[in-house]
Protein backbone atom coordinates (compact mmCIF):
# COMPACT_ATOMS: atom_id res chain seq x y z
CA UNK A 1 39.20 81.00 -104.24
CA UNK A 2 41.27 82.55 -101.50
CA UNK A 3 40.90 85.86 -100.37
CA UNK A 4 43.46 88.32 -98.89
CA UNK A 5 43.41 91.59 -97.11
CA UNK A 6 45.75 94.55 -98.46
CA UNK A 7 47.74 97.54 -97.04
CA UNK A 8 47.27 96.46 -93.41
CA UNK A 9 50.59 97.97 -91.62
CA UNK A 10 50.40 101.61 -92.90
CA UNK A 11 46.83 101.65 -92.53
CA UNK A 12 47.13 100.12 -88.62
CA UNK A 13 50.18 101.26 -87.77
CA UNK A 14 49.80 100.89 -84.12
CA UNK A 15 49.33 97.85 -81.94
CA UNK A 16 45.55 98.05 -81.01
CA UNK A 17 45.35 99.01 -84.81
CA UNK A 18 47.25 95.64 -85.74
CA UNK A 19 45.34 93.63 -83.39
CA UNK A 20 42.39 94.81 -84.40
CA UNK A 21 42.32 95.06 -88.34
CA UNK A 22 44.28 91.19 -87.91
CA UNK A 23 41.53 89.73 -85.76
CA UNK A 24 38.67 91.43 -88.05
CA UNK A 25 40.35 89.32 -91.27
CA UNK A 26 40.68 86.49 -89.34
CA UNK A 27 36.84 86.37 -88.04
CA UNK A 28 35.62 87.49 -92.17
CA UNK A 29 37.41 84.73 -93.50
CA UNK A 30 39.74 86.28 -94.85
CA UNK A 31 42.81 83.62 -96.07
CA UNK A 32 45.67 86.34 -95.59
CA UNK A 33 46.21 89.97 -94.40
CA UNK A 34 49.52 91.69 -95.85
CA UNK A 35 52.05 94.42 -95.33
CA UNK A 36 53.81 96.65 -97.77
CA UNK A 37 57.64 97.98 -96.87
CA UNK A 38 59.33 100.89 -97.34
CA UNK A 39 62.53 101.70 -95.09
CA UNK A 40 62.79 105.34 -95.77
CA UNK A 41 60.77 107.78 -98.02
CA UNK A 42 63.20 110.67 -99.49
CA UNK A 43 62.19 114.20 -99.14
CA UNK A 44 63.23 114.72 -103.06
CA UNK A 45 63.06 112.02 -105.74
CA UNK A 46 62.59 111.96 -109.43
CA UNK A 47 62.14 108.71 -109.77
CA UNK A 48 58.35 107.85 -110.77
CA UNK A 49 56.21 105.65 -108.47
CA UNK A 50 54.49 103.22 -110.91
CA UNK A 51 51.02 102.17 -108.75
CA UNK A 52 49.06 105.56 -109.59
CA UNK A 53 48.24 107.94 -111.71
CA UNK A 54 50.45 110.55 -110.32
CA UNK A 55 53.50 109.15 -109.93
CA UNK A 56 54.33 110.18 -106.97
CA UNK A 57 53.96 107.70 -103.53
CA UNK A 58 50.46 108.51 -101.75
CA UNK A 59 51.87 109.00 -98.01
CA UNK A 60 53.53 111.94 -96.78
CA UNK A 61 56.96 111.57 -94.49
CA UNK A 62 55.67 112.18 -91.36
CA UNK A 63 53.13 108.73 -91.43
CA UNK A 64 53.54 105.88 -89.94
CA UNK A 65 55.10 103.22 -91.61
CA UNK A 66 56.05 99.91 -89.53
CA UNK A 67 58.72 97.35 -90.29
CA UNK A 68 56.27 94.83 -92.29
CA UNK A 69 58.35 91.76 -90.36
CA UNK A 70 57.55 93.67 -86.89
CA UNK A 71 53.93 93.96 -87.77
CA UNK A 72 53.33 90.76 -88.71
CA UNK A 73 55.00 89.65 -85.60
CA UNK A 74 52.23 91.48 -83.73
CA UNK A 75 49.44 90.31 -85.63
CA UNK A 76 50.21 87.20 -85.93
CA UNK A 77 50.27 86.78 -82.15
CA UNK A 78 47.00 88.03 -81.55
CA UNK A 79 45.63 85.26 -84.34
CA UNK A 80 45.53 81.64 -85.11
CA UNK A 81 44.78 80.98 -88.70
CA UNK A 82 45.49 83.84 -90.58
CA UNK A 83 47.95 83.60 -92.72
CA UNK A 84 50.41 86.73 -93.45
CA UNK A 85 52.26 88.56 -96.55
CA UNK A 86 54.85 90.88 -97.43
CA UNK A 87 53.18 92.71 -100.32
CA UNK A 88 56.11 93.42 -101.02
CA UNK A 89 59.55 93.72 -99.21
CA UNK A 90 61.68 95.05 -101.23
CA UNK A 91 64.89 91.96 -101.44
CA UNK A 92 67.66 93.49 -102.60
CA UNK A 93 67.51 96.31 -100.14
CA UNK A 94 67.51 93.80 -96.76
CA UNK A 95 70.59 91.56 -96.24
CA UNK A 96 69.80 88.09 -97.24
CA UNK A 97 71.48 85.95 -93.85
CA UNK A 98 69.77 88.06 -91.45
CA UNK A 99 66.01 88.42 -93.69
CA UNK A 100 66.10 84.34 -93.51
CA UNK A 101 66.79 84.02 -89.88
CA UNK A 102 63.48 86.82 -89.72
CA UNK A 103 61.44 85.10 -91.78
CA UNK A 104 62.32 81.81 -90.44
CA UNK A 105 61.24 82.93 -87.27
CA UNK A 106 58.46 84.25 -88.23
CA UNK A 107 57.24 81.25 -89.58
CA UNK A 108 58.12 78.83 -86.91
CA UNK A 109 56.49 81.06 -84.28
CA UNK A 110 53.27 81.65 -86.42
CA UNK A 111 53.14 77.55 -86.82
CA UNK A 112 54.09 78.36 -90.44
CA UNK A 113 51.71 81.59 -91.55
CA UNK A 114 54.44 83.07 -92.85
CA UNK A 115 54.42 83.95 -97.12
CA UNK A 116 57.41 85.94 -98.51
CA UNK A 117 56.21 88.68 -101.05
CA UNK A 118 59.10 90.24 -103.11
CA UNK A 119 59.36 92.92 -105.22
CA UNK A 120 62.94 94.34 -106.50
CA UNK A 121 61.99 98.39 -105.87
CA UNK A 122 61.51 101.05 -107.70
CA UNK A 123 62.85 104.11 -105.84
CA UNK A 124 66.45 104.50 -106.66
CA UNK A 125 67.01 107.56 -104.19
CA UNK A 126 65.73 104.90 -101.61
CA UNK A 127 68.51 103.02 -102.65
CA UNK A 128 70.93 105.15 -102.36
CA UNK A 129 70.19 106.23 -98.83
CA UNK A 130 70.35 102.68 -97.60
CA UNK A 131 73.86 101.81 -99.24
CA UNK A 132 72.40 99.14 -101.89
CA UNK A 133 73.47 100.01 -105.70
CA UNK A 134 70.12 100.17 -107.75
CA UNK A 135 71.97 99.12 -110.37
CA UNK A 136 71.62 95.12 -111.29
CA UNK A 137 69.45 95.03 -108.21
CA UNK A 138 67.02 91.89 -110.11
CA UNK A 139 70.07 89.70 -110.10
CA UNK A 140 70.63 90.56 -106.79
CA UNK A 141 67.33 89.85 -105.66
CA UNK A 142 67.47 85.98 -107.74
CA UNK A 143 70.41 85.36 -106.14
CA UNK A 144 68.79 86.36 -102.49
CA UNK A 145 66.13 83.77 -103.25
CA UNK A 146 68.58 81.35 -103.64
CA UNK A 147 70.97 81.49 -100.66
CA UNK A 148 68.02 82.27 -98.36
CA UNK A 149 66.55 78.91 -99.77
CA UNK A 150 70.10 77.19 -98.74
CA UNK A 151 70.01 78.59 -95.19
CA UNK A 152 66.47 77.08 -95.07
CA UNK A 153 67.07 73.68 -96.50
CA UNK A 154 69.97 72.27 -94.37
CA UNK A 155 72.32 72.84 -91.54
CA UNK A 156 76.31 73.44 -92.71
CA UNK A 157 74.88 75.69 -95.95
CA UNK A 158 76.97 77.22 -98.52
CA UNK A 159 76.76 79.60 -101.09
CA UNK A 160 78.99 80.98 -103.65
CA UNK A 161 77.55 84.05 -105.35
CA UNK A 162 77.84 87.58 -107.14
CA UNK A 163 76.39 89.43 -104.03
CA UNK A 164 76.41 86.70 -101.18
CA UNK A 165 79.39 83.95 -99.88
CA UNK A 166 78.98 81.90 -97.16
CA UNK A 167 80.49 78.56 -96.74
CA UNK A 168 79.53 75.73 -93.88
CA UNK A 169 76.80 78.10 -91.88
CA UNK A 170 73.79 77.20 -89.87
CA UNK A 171 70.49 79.11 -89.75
CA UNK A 172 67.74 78.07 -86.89
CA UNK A 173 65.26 77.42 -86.13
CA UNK A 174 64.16 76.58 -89.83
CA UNK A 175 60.12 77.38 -90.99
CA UNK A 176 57.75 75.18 -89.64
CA UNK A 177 57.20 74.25 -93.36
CA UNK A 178 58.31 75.70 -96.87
CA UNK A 179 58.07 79.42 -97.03
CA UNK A 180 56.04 80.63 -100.58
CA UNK A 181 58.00 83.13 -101.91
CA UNK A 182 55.46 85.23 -104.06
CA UNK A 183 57.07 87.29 -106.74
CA UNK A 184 55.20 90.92 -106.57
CA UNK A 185 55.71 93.26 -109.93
CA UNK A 186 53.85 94.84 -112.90
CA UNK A 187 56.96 94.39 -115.38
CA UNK A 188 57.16 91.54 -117.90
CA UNK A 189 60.67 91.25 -115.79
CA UNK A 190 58.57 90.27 -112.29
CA UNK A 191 56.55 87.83 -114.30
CA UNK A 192 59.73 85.62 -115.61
CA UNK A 193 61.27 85.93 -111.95
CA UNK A 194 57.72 84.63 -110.89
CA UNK A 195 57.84 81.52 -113.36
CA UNK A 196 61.37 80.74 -112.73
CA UNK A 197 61.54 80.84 -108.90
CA UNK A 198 58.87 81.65 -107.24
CA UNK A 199 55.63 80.38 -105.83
CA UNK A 200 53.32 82.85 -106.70
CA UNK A 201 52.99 85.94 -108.91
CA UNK A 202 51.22 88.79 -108.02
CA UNK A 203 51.07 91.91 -110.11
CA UNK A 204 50.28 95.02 -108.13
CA UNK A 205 46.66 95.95 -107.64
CA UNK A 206 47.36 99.62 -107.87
CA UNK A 207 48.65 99.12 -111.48
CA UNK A 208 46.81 99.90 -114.29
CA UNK A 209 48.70 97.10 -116.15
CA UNK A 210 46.06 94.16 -117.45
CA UNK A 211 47.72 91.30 -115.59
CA UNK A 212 46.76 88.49 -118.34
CA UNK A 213 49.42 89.09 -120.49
CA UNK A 214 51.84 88.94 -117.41
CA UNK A 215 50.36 85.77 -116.04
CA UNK A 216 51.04 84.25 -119.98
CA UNK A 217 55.02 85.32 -119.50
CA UNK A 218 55.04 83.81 -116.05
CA UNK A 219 53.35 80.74 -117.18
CA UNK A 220 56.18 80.73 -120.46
CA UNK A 221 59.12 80.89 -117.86
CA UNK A 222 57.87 78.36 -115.68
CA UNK A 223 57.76 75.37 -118.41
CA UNK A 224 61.26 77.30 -120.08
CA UNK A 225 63.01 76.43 -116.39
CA UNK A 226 61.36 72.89 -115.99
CA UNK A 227 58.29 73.52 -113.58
CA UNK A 228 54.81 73.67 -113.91
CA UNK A 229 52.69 76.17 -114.79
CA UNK A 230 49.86 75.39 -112.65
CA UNK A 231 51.80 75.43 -109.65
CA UNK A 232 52.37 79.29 -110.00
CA UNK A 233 49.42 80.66 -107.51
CA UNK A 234 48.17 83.68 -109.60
CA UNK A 235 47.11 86.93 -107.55
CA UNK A 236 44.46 89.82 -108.80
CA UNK A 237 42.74 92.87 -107.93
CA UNK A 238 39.21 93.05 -107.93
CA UNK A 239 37.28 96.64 -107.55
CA UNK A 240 34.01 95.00 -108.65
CA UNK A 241 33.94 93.13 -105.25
CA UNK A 242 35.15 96.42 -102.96
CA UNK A 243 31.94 98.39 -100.89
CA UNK A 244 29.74 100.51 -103.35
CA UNK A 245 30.32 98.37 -106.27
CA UNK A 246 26.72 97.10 -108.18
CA UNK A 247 28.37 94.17 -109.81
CA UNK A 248 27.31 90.73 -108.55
CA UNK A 249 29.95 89.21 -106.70
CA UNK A 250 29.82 86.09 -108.46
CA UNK A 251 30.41 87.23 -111.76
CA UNK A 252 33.63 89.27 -110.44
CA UNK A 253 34.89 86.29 -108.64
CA UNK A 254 34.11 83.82 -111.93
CA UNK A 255 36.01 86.20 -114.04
CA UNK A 256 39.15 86.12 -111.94
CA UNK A 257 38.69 82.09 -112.04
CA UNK A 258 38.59 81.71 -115.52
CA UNK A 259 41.61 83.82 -115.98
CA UNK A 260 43.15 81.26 -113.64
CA UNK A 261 43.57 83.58 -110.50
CA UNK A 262 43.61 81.66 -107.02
CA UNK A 263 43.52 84.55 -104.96
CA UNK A 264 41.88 87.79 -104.88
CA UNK A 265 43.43 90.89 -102.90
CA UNK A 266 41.49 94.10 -102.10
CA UNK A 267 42.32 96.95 -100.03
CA UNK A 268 41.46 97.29 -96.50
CA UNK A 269 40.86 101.49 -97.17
CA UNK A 270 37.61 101.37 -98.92
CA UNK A 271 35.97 99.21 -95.57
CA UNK A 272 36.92 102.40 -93.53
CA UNK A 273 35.28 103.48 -91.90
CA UNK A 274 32.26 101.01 -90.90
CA UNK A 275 35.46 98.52 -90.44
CA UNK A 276 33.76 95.48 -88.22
CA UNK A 277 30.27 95.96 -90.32
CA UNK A 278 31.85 95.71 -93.57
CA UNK A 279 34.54 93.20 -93.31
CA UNK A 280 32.20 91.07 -91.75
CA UNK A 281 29.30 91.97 -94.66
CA UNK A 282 32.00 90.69 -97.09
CA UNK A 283 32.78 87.77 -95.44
CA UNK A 284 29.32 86.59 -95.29
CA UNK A 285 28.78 87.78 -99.14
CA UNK A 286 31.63 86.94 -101.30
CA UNK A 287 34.41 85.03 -98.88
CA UNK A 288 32.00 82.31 -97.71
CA UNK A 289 30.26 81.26 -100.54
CA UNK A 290 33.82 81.39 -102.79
CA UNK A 291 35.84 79.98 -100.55
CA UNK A 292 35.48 76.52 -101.85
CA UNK A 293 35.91 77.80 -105.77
């Protein structure tokens, strides 16, 4: 069982913040430390965030909220085998020729500790203040996946699309290896785009959306476009293993197993703010003796 690290660029916006909360996962064990995006936050909106019970986004407009890419760029310096996520950027927002020669780089420079985590949004007035129609914005997304793939695969690319053309183009340097794209989502939508593109499927720990059902659909849509199933890495939530809980680690990590989860993400907030004593307490409780499971 892996083991990643949630919510790490809002939380540590800053650099000594970045470096710190990065080298912290690295030292715990922890397999992967991600970032969330979001390039503006409206003052109004109607549109309902789906992650809580209020619908409403838990930050305020005035905090800190880095560039995901940026961050990661930081931390990922400042570490060596820590691997990093988006969790997630938001695709059809970010144009998808200049996102591949970012993540691209990112990759190459982090010796390929790079993991693409996609979601398609949720906040139309978002939308709307960067220019992108919210309308058909999954297709959009899809079709991102693909022609970033292209610019990936080979020198002289071309694509012919609904929302991106390019004919004969080069994109370098290319990832030191394959990026994972990891399809982020609590719709039964998010779960098909999981099983027919992507690498990994992770429905939003905030949700309170039983992910088994989802992890069925994703598993259907795989075999309906010709892959495997089991080649879908499966992300979860776990509260049971967060500080304060009295269930036995094992059993919590177990259950996620037998549901066929390979990696479990918690949230850095509830190790604040005994940060070093508590990431470290979990590596040495639950990260070291799973690690191998």
């Amino acid at each position: 069982m892996k083991f990643a690290l949630h919510f790490g660029n809002n939380t540590f916006p800053d650099l000594a913040g970045a470096t710190r909360v990065a080298r912290l996962a690295e030292a715990a064990g922890f397999d992967t430390l991600l970032a969330v995006d979001h390039v503006v936050f409206p003052d109004n909106y109607t549109s309902v965030y789906p992650y809580g019970p209020s619908g409403r986004l838990p930050v305020g407009r005035g905090g800190a909220f880095p560039d995901p890419l940026i961050w990661i760029a930081c931390a990922a310096a400042v570490t060596s085998r820590l691997k990093f996520l988006t969790g997630v950027i938001i695709l059809p927002q970010r144009n998808p020729l200049i996102l591949a020669k970012q993540v691209a780089t990112l990759d190459y420079m982090s010796n390929g500790r790079f993991e693409l985590g996609i979601g398609v949004g949720w906040l139309k007035e978002e939308f709307e203040a960067v220019g992108v129609p919210f309308a058909k914005r999954g297709k959009r997304a899809d079709e991102y996946v693909a022609a970033m793939r292209a610019l990936w695969a080979a020198d002289g690319a071309s694509f012919a699309g609904e929302f991106v053309n390019f004919r004969e183009v080069s994109c370098n340097p290319k990832p030191a290896g394959r990026v994972p794209i990891i399809v982020g989502g609590h719709t039964e939508a998010a779960a098909r785009r999981a099983g027919r593109l992507g690498d990994g499927f992770f429905p939003s720990i905030g949700s309170s959306v039983d992910p088994m059902p989802l992890y069925d659909v994703a598993r259907r849509a795989a075999a309906e476009a010709g892959r495997d199933p089991g080649e879908i890495e499966l992300f979860a939530g776990c509260p049971d293993l967060l500080p304060g809980s009295t269930v036995e680690p094992q059993a919590a990590v177990e259950e996620r197993a037998r549901r066929g989860v390979n990696r479990i993400v918690v949230p850095v907030g509830p190790f604040l703010p005994s940060l070093e004593e508590s990431l470290m307490r979990f590596g040495e409780t639950v990260i070291r003796p799973f690690a191998g499971a």
